[in-house]
Protein backbone atom coordinates (compact mmCIF):
# COMPACT_ATOMS: atom_id res chain seq x y z
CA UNK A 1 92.74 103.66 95.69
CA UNK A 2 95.27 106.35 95.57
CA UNK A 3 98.03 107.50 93.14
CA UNK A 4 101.91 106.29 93.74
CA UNK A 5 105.26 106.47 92.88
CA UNK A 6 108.07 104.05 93.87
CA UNK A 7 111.58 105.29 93.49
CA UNK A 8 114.11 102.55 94.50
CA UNK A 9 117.82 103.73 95.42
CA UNK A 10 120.64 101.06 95.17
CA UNK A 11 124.65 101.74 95.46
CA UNK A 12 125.68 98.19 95.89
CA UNK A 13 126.09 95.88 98.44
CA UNK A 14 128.19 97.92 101.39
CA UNK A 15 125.29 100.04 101.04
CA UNK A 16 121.62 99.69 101.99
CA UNK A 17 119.01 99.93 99.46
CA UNK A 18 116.49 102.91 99.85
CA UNK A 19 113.01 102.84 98.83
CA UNK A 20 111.03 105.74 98.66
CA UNK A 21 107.63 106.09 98.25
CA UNK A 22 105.12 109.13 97.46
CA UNK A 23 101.36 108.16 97.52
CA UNK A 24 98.37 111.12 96.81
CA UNK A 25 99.95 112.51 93.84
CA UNK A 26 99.70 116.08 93.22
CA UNK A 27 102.55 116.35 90.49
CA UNK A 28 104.48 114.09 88.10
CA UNK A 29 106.99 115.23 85.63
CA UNK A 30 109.88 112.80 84.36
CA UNK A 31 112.38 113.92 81.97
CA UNK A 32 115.04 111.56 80.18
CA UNK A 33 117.18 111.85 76.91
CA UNK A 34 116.94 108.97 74.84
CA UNK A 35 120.29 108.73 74.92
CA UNK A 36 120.80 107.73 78.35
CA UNK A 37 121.11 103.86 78.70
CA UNK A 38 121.24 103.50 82.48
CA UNK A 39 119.87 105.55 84.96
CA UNK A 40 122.29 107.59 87.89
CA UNK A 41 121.51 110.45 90.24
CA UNK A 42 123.68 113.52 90.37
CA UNK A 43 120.99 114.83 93.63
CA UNK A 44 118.20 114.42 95.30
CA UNK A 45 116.14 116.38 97.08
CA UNK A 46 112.73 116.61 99.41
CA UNK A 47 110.94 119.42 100.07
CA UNK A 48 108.32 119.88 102.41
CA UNK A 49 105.64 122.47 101.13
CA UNK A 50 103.54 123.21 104.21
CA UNK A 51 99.75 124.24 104.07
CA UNK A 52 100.38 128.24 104.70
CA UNK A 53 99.76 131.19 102.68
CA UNK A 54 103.41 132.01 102.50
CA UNK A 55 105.05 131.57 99.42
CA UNK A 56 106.84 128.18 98.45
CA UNK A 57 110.54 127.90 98.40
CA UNK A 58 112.22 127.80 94.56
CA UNK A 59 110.45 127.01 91.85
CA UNK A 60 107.62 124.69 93.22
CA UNK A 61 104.61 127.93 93.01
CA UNK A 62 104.95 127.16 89.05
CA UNK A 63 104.79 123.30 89.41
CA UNK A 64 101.42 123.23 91.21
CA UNK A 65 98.62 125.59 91.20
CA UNK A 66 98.09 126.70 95.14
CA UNK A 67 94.79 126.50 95.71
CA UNK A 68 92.35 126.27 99.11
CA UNK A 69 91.82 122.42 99.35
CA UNK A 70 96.01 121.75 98.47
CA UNK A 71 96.85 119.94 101.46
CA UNK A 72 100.75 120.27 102.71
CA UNK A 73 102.85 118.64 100.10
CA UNK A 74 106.51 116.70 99.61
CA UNK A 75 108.65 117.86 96.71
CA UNK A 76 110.67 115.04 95.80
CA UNK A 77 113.59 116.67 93.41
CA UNK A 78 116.09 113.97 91.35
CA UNK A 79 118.50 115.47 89.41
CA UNK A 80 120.60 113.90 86.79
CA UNK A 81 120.71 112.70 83.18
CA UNK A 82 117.22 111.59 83.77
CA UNK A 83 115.28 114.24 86.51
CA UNK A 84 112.27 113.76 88.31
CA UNK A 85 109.80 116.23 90.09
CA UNK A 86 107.29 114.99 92.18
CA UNK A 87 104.67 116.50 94.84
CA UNK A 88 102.85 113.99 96.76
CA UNK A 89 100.90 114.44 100.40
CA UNK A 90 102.37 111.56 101.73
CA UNK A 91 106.17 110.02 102.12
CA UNK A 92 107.28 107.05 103.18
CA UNK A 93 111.05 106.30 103.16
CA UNK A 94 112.44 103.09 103.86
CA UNK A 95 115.87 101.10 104.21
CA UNK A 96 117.14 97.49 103.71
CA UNK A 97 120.14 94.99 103.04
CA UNK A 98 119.90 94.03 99.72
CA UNK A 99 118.97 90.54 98.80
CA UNK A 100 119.64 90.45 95.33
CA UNK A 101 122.22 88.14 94.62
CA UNK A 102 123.60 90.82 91.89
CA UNK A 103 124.28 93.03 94.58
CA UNK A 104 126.11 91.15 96.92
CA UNK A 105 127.86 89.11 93.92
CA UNK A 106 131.80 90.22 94.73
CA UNK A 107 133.55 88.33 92.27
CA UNK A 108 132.30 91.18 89.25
């Protein structure tokens, strides 16, 4: 069994919904004021951290401990009232219609 994380994206119904998931967690942190009642995304970001002995780009070295067995890593980055920071060793991204009634409802 392995460690994952399911972030799902949804803008409404002219746009698909996006589902992205990050299985062999290396890194979680999740951040959100408690005064924040919904949750939006300002940006997003992913990363990739290859397996080299060069440095990583921004701030991921003080994140996650580089160490000989790290295998090559995704930084998934959400920024917003609520942010997100997670490294993972595998990514899988996918898109679809909605089909929840909510977000195809037009009369709102």
């Amino acid at each position: 069994m392995t460690d994952s994380l399911e972030i799902i994206l949804r803008k409404g119904p002219a746009s698909p919904d996006v589902l992205i998931e990050l299985s062999n967690l290396h890194y979680i942190s999740v951040s959100k004021p408690p005064e924040i009642s919904g949750c939006f995304i300002d940006a997003i970001s992913l990363i990739h951290l290859p397996k080299t002995p060069r440095p990583w780009p921004g701030d991921a070295a003080g994140r996650v401990r580089r160490c000989d067995g790290l295998p090559e890593l995704a930084w998934l980055r959400v920024l917003g009232p609520t942010e997100a920071d997670v490294m993972a060793s595998i990514v899988t991204v996918c898109t679809a219609v909605s089909d929840d009634k909510a977000s195809t409802d037009t009369t709102r």
